[in-house]
PDB file of N, CA and C in Angstrom:
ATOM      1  N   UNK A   1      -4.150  66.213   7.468  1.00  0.00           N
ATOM      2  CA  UNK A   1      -2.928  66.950   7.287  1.00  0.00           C
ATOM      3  C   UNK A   1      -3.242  68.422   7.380  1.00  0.00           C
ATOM      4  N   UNK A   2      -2.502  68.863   8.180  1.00  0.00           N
ATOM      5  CA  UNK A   2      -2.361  70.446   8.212  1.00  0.00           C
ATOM      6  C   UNK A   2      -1.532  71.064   7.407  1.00  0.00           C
ATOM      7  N   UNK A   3      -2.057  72.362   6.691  1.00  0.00           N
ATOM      8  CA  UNK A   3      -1.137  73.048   5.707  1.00  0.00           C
ATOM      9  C   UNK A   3      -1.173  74.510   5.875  1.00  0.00           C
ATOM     10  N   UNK A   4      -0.477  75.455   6.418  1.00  0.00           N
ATOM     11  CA  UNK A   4       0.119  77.000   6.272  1.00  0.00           C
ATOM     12  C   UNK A   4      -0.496  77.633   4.809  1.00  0.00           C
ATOM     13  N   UNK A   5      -1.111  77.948   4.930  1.00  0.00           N
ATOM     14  CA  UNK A   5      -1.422  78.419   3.639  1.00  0.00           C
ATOM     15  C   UNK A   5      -0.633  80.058   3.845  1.00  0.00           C
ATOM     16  N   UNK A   6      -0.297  80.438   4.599  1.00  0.00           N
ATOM     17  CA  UNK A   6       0.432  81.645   4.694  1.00  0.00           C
ATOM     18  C   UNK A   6       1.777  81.719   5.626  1.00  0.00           C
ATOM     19  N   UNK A   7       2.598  83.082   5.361  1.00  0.00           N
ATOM     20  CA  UNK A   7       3.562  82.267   6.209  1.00  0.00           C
ATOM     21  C   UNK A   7       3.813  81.989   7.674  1.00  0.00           C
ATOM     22  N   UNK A   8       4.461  81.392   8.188  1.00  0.00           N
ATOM     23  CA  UNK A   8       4.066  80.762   9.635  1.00  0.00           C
ATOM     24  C   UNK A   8       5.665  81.057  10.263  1.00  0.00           C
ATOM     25  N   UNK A   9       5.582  82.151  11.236  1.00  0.00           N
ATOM     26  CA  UNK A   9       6.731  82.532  12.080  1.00  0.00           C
ATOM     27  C   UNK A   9       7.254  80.970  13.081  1.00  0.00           C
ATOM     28  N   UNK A  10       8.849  81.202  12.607  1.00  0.00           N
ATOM     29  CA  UNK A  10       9.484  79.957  13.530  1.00  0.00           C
ATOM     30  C   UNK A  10      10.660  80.551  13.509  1.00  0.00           C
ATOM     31  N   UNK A  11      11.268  80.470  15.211  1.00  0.00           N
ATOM     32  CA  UNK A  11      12.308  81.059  15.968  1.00  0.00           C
ATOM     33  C   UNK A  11      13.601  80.028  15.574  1.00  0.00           C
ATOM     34  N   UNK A  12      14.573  80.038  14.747  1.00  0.00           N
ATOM     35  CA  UNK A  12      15.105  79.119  14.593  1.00  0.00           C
ATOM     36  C   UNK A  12      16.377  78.817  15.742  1.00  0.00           C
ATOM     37  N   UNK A  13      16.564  79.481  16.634  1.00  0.00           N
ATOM     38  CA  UNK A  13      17.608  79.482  18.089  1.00  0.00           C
ATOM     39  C   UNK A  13      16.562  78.487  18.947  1.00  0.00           C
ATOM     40  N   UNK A  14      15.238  79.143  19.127  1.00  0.00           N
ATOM     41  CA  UNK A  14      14.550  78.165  20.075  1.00  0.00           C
ATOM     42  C   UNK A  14      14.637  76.774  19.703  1.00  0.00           C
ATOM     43  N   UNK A  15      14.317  76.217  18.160  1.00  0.00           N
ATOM     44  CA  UNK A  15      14.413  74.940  17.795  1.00  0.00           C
ATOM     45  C   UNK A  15      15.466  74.433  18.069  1.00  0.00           C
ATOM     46  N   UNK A  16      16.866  75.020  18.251  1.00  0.00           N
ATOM     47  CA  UNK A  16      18.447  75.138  18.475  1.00  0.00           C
ATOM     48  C   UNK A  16      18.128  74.616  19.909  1.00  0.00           C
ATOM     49  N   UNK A  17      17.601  75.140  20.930  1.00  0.00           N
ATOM     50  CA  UNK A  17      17.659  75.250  21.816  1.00  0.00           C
ATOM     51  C   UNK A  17      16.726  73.678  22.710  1.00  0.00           C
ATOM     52  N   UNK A  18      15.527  73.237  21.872  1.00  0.00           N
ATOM     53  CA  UNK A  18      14.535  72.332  21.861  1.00  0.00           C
ATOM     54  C   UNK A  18      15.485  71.125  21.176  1.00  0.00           C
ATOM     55  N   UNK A  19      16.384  70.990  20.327  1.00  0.00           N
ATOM     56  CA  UNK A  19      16.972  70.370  19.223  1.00  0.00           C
ATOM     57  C   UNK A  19      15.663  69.553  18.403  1.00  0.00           C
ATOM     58  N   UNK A  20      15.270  70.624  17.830  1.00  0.00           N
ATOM     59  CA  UNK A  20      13.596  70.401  16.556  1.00  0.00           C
ATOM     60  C   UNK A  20      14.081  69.770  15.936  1.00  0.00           C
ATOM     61  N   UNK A  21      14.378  68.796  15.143  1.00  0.00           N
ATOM     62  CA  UNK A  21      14.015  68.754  14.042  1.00  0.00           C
ATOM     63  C   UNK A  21      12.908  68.983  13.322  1.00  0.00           C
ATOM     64  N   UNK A  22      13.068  69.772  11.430  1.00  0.00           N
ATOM     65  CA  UNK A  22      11.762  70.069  10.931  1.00  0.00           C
ATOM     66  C   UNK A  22      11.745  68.827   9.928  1.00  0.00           C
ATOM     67  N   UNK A  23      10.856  68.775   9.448  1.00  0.00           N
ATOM     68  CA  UNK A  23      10.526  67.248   7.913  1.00  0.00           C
ATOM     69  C   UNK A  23       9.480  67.944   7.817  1.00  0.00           C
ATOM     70  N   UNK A  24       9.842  68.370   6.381  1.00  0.00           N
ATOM     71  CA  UNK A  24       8.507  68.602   5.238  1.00  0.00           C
ATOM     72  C   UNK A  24       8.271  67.267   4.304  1.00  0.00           C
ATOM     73  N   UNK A  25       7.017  67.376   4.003  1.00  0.00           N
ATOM     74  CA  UNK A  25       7.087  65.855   3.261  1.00  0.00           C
ATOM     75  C   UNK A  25       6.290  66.151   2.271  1.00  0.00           C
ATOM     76  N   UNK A  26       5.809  66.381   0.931  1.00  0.00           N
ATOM     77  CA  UNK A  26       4.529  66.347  -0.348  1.00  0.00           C
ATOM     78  C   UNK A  26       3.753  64.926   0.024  1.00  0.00           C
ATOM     79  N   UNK A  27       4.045  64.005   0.384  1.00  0.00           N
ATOM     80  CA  UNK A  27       3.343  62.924   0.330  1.00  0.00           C
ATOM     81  C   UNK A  27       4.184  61.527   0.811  1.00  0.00           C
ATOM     82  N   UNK A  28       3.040  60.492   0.887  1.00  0.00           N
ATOM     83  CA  UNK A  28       3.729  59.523   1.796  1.00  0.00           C
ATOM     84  C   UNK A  28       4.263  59.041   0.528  1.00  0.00           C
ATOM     85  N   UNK A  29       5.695  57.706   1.624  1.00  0.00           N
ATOM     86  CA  UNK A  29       6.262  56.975   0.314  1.00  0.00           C
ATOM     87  C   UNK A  29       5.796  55.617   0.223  1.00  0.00           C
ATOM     88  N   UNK A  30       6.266  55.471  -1.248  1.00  0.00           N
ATOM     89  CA  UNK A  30       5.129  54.048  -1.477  1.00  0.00           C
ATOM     90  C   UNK A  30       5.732  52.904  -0.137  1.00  0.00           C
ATOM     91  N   UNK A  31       7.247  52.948  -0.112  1.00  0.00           N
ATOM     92  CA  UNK A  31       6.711  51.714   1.064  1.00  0.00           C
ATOM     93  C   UNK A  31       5.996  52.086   2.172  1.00  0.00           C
ATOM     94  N   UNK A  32       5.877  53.329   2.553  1.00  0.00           N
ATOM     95  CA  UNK A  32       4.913  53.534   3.513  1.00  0.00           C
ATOM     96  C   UNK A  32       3.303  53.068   3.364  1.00  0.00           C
ATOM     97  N   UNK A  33       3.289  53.876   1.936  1.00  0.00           N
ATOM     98  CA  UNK A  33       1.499  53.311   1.786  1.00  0.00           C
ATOM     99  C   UNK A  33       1.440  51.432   1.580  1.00  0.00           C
ATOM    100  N   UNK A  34       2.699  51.212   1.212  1.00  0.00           N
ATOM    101  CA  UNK A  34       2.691  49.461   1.026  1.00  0.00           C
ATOM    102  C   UNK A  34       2.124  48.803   2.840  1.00  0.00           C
ATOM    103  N   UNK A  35       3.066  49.377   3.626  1.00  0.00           N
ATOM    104  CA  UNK A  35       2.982  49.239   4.947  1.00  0.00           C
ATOM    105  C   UNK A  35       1.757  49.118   5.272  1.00  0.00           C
ATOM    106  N   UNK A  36       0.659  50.250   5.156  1.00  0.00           N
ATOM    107  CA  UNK A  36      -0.488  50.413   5.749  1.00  0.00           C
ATOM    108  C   UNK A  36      -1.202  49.553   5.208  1.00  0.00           C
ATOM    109  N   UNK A  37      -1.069  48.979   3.899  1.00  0.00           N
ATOM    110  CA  UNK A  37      -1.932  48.413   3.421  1.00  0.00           C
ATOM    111  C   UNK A  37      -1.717  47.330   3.784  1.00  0.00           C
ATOM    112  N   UNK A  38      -0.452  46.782   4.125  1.00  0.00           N
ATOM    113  CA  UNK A  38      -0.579  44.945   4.470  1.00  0.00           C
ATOM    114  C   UNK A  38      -1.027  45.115   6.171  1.00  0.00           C
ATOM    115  N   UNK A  39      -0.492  46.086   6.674  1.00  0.00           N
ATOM    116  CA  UNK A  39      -1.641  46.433   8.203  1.00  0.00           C
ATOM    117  C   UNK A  39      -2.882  46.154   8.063  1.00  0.00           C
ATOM    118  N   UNK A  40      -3.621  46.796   7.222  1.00  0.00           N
ATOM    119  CA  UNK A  40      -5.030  46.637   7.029  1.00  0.00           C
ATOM    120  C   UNK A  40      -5.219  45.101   6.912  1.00  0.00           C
ATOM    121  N   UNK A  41      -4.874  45.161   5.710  1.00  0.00           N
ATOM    122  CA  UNK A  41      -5.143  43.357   5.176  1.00  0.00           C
ATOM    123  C   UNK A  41      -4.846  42.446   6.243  1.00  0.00           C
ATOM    124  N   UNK A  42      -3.990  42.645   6.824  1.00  0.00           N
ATOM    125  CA  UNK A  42      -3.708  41.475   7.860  1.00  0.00           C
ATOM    126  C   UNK A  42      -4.760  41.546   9.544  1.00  0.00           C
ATOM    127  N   UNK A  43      -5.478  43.007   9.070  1.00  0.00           N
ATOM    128  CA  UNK A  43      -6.215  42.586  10.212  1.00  0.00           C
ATOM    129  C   UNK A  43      -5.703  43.103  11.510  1.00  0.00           C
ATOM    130  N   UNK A  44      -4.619  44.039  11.345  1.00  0.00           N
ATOM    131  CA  UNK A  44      -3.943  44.855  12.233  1.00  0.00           C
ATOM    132  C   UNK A  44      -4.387  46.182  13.022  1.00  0.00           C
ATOM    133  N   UNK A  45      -5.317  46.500  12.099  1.00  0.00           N
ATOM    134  CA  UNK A  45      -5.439  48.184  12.264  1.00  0.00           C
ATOM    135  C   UNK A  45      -7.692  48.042  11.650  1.00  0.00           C
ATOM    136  N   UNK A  46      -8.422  48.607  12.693  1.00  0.00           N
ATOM    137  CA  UNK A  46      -9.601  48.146  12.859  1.00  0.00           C
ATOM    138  C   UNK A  46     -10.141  49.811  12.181  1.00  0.00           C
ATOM    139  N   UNK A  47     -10.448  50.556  10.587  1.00  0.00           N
ATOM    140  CA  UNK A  47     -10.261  51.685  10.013  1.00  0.00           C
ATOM    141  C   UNK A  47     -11.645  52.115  11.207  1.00  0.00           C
ATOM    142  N   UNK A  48     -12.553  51.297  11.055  1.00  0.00           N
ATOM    143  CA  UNK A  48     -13.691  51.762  11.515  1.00  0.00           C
ATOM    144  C   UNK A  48     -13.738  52.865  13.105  1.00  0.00           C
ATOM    145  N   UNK A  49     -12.724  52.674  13.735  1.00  0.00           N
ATOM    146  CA  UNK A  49     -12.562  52.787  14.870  1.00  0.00           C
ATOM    147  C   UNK A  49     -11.779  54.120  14.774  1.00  0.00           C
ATOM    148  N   UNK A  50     -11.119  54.321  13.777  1.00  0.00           N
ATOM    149  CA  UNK A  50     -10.236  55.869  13.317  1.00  0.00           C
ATOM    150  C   UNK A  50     -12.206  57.151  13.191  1.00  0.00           C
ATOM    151  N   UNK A  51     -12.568  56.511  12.661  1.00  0.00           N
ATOM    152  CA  UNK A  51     -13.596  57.455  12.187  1.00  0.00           C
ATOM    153  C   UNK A  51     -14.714  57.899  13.048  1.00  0.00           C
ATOM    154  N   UNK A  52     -14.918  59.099  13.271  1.00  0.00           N
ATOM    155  CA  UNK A  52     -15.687  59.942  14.310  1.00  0.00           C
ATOM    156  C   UNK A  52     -17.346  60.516  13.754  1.00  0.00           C
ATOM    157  N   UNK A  53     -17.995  61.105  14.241  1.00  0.00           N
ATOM    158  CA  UNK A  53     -18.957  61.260  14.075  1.00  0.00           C
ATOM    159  C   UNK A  53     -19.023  62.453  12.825  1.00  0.00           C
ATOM    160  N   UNK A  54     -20.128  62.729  11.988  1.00  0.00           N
ATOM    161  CA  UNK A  54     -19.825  64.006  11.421  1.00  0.00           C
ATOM    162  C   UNK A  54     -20.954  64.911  11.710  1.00  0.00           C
ATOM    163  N   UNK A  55     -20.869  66.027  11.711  1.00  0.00           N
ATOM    164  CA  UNK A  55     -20.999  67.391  12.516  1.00  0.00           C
ATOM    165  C   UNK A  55     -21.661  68.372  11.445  1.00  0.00           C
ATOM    166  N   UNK A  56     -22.461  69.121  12.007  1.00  0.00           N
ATOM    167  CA  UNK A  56     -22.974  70.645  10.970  1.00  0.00           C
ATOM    168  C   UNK A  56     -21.692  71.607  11.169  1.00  0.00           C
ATOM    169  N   UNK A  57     -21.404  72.225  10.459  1.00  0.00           N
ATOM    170  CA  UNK A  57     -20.438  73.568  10.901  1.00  0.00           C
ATOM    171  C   UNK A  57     -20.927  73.904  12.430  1.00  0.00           C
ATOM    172  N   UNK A  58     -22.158  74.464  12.533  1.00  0.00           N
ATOM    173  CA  UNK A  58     -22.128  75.083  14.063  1.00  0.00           C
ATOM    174  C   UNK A  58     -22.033  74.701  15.383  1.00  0.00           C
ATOM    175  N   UNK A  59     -21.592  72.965  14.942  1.00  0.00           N
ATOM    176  CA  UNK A  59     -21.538  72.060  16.205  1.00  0.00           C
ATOM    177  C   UNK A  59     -19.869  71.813  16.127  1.00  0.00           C
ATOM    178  N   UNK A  60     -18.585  72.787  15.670  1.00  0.00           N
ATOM    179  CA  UNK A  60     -17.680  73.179  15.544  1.00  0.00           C
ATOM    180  C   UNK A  60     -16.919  73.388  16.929  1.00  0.00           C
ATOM    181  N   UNK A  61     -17.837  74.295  17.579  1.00  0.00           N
ATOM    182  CA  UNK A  61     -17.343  74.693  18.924  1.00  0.00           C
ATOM    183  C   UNK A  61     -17.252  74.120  19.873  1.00  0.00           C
ATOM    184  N   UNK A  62     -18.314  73.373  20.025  1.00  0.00           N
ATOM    185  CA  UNK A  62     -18.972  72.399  20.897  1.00  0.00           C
ATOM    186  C   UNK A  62     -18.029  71.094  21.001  1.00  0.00           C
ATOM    187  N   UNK A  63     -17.826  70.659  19.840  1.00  0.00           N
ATOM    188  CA  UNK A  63     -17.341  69.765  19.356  1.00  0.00           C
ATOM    189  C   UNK A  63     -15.593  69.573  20.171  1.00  0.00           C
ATOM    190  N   UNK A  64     -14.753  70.835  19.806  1.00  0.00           N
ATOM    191  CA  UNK A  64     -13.560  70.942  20.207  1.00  0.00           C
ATOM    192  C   UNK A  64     -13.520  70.867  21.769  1.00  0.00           C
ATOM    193  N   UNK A  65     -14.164  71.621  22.000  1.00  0.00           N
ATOM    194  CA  UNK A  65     -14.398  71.704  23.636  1.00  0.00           C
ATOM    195  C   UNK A  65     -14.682  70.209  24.412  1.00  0.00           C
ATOM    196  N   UNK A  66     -15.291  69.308  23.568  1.00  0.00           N
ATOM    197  CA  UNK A  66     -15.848  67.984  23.832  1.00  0.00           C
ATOM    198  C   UNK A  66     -14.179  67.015  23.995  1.00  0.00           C
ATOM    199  N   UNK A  67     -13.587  67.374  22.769  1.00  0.00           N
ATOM    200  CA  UNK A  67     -12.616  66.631  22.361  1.00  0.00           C
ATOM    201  C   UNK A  67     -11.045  66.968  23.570  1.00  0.00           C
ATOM    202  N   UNK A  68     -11.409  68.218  23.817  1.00  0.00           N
ATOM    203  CA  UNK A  68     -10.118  68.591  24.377  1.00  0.00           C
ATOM    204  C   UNK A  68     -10.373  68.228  25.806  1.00  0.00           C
ATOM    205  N   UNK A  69     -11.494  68.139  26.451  1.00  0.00           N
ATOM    206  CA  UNK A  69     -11.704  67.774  27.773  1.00  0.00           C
ATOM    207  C   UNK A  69     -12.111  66.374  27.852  1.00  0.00           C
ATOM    208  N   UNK A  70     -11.610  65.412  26.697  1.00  0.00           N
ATOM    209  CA  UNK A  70     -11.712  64.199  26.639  1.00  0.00           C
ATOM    210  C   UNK A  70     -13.224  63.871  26.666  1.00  0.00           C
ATOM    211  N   UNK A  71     -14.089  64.424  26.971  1.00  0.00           N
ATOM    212  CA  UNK A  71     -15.723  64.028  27.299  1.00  0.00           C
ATOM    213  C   UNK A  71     -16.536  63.332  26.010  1.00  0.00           C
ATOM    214  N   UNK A  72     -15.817  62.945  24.464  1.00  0.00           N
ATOM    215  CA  UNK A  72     -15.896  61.788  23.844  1.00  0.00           C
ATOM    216  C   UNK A  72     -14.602  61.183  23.421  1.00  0.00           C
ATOM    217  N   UNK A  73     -14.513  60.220  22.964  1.00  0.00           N
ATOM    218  CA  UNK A  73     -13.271  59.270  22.240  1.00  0.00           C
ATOM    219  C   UNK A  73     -13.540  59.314  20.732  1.00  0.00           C
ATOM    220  N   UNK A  74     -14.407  60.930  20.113  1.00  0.00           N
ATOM    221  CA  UNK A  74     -13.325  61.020  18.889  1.00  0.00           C
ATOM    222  C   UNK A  74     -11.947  61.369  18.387  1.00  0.00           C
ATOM    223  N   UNK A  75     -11.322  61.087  17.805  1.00  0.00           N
ATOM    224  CA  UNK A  75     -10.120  61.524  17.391  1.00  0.00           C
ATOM    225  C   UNK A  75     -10.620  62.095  16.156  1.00  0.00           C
ATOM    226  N   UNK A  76     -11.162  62.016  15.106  1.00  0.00           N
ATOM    227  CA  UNK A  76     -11.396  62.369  13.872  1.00  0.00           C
ATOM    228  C   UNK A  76     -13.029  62.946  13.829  1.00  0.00           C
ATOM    229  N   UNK A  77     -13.129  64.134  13.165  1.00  0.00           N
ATOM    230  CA  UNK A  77     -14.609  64.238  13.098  1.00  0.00           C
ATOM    231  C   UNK A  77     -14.618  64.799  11.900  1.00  0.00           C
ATOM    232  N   UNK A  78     -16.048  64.595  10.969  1.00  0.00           N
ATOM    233  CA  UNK A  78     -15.970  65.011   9.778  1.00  0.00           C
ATOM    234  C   UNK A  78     -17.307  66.044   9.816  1.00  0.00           C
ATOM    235  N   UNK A  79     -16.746  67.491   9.434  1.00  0.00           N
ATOM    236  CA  UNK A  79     -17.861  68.678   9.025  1.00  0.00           C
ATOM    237  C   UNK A  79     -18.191  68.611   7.784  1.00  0.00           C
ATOM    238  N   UNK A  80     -19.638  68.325   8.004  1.00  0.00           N
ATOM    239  CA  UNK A  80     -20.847  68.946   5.999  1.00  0.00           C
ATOM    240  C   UNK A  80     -21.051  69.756   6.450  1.00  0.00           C
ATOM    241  N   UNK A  81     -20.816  70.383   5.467  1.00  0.00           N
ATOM    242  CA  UNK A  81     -21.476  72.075   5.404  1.00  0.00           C
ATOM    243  C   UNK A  81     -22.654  72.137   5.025  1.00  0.00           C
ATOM    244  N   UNK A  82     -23.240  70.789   4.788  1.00  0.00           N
ATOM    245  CA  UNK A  82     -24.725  70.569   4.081  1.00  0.00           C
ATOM    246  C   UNK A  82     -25.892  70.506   5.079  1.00  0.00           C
ATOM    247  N   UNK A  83     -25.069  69.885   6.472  1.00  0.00           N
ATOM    248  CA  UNK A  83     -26.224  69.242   7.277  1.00  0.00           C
ATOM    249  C   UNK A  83     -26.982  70.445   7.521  1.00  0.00           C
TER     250      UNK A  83
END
C-alpha cells in the first residue's frame, strides 16, 4: 500500500474530465479478508508465487529498471536494510 505522507496535488476538472472516481479506504473489510482467506484455503491463489526476491538498498535501482523492462517476473520485492 502506498501512502502520501504529504500533500499530493489533484486537478479536480481533469478527474471531471477522465470521470475518476477517488476511494479512500483505512483498511480492508472483513468480508473481504473472509474472501481471501477461503481463496487461500481452497487452493485458489498459490502465496508463494506473489513473493519476489529480497534486495540490499543499493540493488534499488537496478532492481526497478529490471522490473519495468519486464527482464524478471517479480511483482513484489522485499528491501533489508541489513543485507
Amino acid at each position: 500500500m502506498g501512502t502520501c505522507t504529504k500533500p499530493d496535488f489533484v486537478v479536480p476538472i481533469l478527474a471531471t474530465f477522465k470521470q475518476v472516481k477517488l476511494l479512500f479506504s483505512m483498511a480492508y473489510s472483513l468480508d473481504e479478508f473472509r474472501f481471501t482467506a477461503e481463496m487461500l484455503d481452497a487452493g485458489h491463489v498459490e502465496p508463494r508465487l506473489m513473493m519476489g526476491q529480497t534486495i540490499a538498498l543499493e540493488e534499488v535501482p537496478d532492481m526497478l529498471i529490471s522490473m519495468r523492462t519486464r527482464k524478471n517476473n517479480d511483482v513484489k520485492v522485499q528491501v533489508d536494510l541489513f543485507l
